[in-house]
PDB file of N, CA and C in Angstrom:
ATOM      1  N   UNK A   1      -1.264 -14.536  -1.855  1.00  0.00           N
ATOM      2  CA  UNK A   1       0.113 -14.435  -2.276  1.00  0.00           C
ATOM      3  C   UNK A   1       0.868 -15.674  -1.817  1.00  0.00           C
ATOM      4  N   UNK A   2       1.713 -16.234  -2.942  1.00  0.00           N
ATOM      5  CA  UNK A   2       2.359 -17.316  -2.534  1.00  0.00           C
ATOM      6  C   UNK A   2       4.079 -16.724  -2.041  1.00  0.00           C
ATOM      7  N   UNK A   3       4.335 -16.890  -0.211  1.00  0.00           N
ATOM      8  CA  UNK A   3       5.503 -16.690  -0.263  1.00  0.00           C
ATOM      9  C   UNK A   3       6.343 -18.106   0.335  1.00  0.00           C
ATOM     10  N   UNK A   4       7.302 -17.870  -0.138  1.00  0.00           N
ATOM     11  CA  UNK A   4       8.436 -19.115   0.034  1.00  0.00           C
ATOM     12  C   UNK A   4       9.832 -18.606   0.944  1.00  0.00           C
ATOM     13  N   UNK A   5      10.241 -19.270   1.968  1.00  0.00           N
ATOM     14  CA  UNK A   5      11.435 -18.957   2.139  1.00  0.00           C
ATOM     15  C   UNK A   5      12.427 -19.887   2.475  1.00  0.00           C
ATOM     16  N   UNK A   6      13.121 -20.028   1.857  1.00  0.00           N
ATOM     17  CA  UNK A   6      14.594 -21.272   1.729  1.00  0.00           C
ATOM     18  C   UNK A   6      16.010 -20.387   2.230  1.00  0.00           C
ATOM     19  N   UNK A   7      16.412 -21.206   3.106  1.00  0.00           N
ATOM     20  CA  UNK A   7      17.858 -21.183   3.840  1.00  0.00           C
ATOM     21  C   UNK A   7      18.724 -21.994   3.348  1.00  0.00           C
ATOM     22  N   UNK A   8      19.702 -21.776   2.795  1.00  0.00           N
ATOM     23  CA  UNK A   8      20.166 -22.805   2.248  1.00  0.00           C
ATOM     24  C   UNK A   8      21.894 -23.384   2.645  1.00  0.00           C
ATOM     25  N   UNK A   9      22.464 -24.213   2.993  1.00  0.00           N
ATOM     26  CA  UNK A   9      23.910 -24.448   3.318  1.00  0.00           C
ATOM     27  C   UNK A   9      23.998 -24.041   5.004  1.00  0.00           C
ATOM     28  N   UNK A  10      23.124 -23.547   6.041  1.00  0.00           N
ATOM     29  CA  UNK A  10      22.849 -23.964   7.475  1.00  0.00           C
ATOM     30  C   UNK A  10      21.688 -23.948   8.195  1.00  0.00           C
ATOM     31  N   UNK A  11      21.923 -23.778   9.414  1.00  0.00           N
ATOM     32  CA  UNK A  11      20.494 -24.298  10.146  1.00  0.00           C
ATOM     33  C   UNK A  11      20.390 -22.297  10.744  1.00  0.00           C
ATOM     34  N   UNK A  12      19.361 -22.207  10.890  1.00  0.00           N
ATOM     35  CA  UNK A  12      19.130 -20.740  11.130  1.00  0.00           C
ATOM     36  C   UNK A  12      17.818 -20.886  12.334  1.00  0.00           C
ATOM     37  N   UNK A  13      18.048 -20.203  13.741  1.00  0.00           N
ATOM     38  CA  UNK A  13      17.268 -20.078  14.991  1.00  0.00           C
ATOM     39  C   UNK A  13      16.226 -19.590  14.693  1.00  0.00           C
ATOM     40  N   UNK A  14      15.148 -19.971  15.250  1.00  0.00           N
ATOM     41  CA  UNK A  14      13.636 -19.818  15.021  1.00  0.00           C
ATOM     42  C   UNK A  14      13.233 -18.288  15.040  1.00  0.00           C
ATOM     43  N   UNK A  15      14.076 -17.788  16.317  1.00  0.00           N
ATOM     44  CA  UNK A  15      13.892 -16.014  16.481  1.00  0.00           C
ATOM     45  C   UNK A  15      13.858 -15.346  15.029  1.00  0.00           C
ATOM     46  N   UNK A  16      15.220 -15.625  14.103  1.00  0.00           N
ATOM     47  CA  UNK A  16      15.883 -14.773  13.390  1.00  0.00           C
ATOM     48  C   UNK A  16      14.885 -15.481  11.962  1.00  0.00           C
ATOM     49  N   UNK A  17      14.346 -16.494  11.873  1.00  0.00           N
ATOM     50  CA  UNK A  17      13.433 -16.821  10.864  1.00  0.00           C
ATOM     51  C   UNK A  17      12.004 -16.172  11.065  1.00  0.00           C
ATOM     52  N   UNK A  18      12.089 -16.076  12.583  1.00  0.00           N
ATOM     53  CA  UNK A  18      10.864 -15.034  12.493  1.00  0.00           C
ATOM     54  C   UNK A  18      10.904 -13.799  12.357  1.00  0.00           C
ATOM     55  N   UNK A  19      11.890 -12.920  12.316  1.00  0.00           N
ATOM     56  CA  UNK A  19      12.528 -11.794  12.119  1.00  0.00           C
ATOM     57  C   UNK A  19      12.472 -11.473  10.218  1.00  0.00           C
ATOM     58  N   UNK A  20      12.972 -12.943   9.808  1.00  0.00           N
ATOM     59  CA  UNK A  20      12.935 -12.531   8.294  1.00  0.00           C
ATOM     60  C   UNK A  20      11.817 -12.672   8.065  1.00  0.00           C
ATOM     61  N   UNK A  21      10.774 -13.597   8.490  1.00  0.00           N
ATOM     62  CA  UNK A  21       8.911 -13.959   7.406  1.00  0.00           C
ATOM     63  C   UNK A  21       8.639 -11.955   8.057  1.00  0.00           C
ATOM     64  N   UNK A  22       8.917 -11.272   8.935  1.00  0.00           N
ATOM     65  CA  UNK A  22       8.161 -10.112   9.528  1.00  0.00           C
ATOM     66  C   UNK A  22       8.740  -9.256   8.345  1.00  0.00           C
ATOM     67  N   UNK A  23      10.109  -9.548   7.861  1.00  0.00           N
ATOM     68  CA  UNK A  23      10.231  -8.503   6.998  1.00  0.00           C
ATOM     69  C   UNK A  23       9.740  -8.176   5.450  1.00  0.00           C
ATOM     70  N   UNK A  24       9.987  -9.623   5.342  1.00  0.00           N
ATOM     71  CA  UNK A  24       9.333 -10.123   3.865  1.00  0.00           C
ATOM     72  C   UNK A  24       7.674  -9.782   3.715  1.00  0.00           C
ATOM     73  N   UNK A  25       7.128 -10.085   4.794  1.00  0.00           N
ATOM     74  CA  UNK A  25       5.549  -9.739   5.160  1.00  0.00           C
ATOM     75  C   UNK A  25       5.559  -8.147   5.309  1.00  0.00           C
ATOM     76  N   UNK A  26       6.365  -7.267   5.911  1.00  0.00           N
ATOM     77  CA  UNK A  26       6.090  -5.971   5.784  1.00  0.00           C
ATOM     78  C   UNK A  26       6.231  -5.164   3.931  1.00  0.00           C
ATOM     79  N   UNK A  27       6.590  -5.959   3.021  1.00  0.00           N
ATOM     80  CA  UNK A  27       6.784  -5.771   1.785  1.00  0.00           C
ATOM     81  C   UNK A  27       5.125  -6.039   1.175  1.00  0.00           C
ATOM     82  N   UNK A  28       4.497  -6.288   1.904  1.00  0.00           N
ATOM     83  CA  UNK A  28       3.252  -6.671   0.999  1.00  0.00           C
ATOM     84  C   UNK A  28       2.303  -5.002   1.376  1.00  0.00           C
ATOM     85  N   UNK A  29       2.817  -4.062   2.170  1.00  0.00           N
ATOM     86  CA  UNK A  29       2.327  -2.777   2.657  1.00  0.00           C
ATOM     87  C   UNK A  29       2.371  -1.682   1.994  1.00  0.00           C
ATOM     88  N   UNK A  30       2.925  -2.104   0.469  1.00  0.00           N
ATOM     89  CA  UNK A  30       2.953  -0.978  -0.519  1.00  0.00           C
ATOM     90  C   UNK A  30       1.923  -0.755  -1.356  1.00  0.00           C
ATOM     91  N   UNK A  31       0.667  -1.239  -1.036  1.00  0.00           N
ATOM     92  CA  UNK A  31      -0.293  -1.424  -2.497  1.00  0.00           C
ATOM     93  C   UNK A  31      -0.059  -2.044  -3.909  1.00  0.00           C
ATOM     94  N   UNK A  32       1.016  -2.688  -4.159  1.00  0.00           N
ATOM     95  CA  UNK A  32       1.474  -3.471  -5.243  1.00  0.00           C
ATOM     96  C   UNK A  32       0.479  -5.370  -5.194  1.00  0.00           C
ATOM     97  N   UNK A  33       0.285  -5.521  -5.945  1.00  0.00           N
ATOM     98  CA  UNK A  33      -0.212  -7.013  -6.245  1.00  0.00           C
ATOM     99  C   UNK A  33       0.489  -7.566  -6.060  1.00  0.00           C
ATOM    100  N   UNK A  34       1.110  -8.603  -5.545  1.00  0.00           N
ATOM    101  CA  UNK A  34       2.398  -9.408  -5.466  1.00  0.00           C
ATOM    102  C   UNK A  34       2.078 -10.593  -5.472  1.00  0.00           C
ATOM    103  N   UNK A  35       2.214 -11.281  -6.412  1.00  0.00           N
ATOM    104  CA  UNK A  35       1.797 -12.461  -6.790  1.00  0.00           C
ATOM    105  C   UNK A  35       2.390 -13.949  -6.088  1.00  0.00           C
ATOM    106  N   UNK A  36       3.630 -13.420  -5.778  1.00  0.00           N
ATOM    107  CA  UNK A  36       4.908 -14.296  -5.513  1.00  0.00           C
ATOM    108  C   UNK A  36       5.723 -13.803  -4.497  1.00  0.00           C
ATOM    109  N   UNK A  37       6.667 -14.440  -3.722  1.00  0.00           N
ATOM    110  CA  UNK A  37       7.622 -13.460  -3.545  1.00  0.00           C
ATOM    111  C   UNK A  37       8.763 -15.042  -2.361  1.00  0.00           C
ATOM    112  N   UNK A  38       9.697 -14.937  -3.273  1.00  0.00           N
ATOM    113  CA  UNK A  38      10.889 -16.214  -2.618  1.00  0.00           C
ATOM    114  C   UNK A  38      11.982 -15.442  -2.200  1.00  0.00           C
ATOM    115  N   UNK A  39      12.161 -15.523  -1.171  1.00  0.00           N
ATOM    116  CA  UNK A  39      13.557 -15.086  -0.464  1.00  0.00           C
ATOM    117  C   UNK A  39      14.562 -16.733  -0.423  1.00  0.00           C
ATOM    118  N   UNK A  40      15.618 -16.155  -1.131  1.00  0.00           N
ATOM    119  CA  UNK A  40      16.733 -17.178  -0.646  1.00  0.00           C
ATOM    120  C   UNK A  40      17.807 -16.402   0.114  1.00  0.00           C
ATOM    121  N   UNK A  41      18.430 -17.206   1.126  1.00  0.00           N
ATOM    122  CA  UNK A  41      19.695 -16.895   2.230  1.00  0.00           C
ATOM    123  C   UNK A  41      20.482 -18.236   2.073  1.00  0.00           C
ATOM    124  N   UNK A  42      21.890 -17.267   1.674  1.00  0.00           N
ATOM    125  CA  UNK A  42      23.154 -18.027   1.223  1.00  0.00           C
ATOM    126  C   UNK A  42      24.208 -17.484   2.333  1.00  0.00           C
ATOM    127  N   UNK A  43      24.860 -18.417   2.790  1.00  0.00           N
ATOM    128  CA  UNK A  43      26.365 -18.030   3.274  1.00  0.00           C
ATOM    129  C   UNK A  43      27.353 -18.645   2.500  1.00  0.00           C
ATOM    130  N   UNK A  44      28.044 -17.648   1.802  1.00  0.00           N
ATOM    131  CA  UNK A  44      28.698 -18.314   0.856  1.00  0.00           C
ATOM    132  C   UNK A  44      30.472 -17.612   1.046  1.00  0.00           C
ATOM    133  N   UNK A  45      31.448 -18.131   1.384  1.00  0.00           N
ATOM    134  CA  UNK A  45      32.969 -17.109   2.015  1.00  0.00           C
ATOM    135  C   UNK A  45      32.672 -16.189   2.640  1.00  0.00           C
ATOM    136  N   UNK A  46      32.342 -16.525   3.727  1.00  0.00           N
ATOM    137  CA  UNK A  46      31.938 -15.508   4.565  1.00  0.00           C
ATOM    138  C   UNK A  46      31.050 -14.699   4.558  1.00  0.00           C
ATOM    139  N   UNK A  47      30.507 -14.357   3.787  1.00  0.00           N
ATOM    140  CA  UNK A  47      29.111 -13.553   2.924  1.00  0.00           C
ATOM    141  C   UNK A  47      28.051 -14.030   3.355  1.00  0.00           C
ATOM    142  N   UNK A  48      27.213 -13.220   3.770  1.00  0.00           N
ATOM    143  CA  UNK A  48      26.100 -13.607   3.562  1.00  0.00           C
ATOM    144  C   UNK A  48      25.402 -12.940   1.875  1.00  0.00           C
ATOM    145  N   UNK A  49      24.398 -14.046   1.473  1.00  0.00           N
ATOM    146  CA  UNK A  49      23.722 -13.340   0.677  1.00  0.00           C
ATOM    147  C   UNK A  49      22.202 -13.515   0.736  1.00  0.00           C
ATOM    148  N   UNK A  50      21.277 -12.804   0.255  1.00  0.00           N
ATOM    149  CA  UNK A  50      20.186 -12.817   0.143  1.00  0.00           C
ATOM    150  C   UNK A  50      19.338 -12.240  -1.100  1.00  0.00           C
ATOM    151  N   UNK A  51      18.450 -13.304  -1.887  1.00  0.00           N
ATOM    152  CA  UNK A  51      18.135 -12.989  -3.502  1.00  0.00           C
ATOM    153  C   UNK A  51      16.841 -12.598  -2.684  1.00  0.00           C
ATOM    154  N   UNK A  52      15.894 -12.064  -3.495  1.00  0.00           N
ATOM    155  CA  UNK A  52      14.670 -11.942  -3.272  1.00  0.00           C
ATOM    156  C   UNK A  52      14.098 -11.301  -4.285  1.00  0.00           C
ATOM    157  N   UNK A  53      12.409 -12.396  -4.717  1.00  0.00           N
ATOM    158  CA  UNK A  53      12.623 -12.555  -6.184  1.00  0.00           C
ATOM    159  C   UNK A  53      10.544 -12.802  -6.404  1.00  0.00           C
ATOM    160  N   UNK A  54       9.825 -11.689  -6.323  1.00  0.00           N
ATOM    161  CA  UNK A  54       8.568 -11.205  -6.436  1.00  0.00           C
ATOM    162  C   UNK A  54       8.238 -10.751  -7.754  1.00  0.00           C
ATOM    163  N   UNK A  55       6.706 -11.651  -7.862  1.00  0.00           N
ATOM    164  CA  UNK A  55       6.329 -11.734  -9.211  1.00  0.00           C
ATOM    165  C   UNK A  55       4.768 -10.472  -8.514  1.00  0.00           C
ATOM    166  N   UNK A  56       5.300  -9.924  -9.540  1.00  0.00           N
ATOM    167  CA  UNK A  56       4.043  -8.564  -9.634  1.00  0.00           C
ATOM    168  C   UNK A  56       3.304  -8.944 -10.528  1.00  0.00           C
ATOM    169  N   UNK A  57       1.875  -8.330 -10.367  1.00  0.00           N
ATOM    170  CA  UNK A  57       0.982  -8.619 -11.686  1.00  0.00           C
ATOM    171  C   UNK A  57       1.221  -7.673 -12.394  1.00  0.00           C
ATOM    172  N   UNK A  58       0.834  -8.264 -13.663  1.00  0.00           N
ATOM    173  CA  UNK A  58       1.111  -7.284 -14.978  1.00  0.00           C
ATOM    174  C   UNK A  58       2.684  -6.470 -14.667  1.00  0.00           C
ATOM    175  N   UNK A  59       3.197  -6.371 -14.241  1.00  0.00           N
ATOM    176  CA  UNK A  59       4.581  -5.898 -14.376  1.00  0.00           C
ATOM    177  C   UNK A  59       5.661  -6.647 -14.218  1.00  0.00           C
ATOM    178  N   UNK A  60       5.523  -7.840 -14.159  1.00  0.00           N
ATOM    179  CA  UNK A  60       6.254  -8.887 -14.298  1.00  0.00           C
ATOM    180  C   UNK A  60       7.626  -9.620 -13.071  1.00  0.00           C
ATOM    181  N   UNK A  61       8.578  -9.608 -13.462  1.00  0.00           N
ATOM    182  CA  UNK A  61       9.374  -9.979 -12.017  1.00  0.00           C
ATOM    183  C   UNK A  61      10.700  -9.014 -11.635  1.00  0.00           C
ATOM    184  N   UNK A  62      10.110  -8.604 -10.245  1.00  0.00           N
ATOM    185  CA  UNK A  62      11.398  -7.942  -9.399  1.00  0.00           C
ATOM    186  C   UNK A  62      12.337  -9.106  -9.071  1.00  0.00           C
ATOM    187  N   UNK A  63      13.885  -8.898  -8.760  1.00  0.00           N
ATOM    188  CA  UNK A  63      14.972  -9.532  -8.179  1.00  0.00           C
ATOM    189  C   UNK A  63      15.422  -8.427  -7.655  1.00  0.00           C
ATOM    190  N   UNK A  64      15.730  -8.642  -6.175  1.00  0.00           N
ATOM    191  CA  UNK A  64      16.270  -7.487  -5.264  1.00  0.00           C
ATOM    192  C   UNK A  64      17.626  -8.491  -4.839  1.00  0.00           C
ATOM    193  N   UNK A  65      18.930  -8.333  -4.986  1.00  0.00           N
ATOM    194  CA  UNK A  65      20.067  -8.984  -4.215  1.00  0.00           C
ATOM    195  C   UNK A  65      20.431  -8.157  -3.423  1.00  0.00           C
ATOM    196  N   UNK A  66      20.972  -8.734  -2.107  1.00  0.00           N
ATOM    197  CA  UNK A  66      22.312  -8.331  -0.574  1.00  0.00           C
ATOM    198  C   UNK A  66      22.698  -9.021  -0.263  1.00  0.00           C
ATOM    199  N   UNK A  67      23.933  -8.428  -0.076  1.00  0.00           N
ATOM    200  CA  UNK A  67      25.061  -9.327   0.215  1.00  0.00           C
ATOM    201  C   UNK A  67      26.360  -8.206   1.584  1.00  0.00           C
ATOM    202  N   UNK A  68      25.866  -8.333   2.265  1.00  0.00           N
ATOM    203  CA  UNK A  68      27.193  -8.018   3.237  1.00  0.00           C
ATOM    204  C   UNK A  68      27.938  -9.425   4.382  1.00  0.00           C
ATOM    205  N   UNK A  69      28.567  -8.852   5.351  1.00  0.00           N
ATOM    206  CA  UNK A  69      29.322  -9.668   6.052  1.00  0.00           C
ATOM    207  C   UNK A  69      27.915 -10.271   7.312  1.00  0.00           C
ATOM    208  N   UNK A  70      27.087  -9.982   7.525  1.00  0.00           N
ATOM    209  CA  UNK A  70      25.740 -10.397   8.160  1.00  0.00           C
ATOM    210  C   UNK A  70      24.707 -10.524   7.664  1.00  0.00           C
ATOM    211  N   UNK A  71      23.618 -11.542   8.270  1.00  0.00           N
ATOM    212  CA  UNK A  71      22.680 -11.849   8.143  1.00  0.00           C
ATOM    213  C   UNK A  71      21.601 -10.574   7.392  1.00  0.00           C
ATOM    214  N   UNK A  72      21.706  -9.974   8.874  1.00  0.00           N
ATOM    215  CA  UNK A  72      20.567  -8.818   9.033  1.00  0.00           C
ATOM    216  C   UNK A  72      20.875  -7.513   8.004  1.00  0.00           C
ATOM    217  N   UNK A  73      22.083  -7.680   8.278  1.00  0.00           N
ATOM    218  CA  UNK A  73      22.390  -6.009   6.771  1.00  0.00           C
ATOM    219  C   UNK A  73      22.210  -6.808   5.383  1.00  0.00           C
ATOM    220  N   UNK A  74      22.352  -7.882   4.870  1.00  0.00           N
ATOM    221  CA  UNK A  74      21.827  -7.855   3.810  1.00  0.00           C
ATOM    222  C   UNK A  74      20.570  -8.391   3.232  1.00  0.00           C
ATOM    223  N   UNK A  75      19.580  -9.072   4.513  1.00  0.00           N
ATOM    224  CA  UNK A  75      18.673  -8.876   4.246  1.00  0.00           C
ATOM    225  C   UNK A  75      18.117  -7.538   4.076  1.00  0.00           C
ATOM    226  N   UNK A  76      18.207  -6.450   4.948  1.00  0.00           N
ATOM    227  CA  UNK A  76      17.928  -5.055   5.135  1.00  0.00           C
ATOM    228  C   UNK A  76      18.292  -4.572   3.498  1.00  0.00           C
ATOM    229  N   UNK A  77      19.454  -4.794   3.130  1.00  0.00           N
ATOM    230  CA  UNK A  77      20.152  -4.032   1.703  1.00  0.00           C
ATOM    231  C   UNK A  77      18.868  -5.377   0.654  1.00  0.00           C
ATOM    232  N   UNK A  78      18.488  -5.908   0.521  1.00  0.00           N
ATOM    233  CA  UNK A  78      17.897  -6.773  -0.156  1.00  0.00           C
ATOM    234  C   UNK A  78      16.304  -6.281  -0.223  1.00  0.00           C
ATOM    235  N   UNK A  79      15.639  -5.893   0.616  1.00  0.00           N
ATOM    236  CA  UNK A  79      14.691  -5.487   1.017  1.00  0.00           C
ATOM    237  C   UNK A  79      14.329  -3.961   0.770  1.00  0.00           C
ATOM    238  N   UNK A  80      15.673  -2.984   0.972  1.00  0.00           N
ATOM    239  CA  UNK A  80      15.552  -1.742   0.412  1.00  0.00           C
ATOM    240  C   UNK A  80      15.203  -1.216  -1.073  1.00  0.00           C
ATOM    241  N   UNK A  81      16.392  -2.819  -1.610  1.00  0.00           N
ATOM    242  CA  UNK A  81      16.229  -2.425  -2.953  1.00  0.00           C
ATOM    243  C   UNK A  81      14.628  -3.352  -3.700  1.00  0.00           C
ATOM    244  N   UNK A  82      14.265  -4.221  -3.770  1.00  0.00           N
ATOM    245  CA  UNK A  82      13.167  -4.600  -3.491  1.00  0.00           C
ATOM    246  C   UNK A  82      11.897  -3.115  -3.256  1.00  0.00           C
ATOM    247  N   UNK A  83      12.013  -1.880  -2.541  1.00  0.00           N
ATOM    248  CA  UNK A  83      11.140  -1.695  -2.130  1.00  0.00           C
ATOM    249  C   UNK A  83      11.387  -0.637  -3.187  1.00  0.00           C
ATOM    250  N   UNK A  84      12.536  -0.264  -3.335  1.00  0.00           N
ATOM    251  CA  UNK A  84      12.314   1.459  -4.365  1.00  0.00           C
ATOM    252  C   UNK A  84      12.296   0.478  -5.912  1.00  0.00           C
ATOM    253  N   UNK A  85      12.182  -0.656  -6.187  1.00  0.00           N
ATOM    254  CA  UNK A  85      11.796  -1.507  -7.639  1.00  0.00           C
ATOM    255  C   UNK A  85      10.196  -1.322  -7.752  1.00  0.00           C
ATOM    256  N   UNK A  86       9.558  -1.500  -6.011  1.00  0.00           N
ATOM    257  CA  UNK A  86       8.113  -1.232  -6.483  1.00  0.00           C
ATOM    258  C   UNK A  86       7.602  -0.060  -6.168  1.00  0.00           C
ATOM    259  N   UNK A  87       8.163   0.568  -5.504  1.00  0.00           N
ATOM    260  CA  UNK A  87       7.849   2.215  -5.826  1.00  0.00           C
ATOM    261  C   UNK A  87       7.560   2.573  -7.141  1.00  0.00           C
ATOM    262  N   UNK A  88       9.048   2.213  -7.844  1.00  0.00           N
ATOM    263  CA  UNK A  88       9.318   2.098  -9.431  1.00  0.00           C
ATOM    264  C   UNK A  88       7.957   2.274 -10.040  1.00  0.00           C
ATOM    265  N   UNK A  89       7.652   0.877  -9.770  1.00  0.00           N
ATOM    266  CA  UNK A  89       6.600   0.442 -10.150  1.00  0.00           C
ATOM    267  C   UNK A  89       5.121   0.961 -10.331  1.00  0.00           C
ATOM    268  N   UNK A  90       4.931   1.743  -8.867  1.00  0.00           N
ATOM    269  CA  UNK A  90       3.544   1.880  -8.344  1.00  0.00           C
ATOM    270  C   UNK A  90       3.458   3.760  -9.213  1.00  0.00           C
ATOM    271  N   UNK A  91       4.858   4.368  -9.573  1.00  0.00           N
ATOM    272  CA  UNK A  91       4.600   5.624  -9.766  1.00  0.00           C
ATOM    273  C   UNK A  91       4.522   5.361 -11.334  1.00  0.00           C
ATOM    274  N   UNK A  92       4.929   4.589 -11.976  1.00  0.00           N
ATOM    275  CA  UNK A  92       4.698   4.210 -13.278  1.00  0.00           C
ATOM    276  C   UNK A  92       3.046   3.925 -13.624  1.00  0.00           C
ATOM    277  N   UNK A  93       2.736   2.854 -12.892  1.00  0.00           N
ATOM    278  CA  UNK A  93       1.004   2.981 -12.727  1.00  0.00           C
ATOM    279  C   UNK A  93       0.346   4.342 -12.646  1.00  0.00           C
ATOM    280  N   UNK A  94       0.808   4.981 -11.466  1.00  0.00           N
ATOM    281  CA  UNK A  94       0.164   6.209 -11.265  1.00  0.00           C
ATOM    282  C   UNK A  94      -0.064   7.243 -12.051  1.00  0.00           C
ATOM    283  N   UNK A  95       1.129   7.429 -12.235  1.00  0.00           N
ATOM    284  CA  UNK A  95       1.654   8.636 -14.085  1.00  0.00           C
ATOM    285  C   UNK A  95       0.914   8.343 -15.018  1.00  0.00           C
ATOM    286  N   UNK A  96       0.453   7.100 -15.524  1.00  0.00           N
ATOM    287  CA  UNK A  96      -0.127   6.387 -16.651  1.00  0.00           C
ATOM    288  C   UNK A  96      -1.684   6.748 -16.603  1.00  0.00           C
ATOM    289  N   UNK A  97      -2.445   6.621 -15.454  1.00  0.00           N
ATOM    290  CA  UNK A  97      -3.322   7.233 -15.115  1.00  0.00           C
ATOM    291  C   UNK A  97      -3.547   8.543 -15.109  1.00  0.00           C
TER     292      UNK A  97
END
């Protein structure tokens, strides 16, 4: 799996970059193929935001966005939604079977 992660507009402490690759890496624990998967982190008016943007096989591409007043809640809100897209996903497979 190719993952990417870009910070973009400041400098971000080594702790809290290792905090995000642990979360982004706990997303690969669903049984889904994940072909891809780019997290971007924006501070943009005060906002934080966070896209996150995983290419599944054969089902093509998730985009999960968060956006609150911190880092950590919208990665968390970014990541939630991200995870019930491949749920989505994995019970659609399943049913089909």
């Amino acid at each position: 799996m190719n993952k990417q992660i870009s910070i973009l507009h400041q400098e971000v402490p080594k702790g809290t970059r290792g905090y995000i690759e642990s979360r982004v890496d706990s997303i690969q624990l669903l049984g889904n193929r994940l072909d891809s998967l780019t997290a971007r982190l924006d501070l943009t008016h005060e906002e934080h935001v966070v896209e996150i943007v995983a290419g599944v096989g054969g089902a093509g591409t998730l985009v999960a966005k968060g956006s609150t007043s911190t880092l950590m809640g919208a990665l968390d809100q970014a990541i939630d939604r991200l995870t019930y897209q491949l749920r989505k996903v994995h019970d659609k497979r399943s049913d089909r079977r």
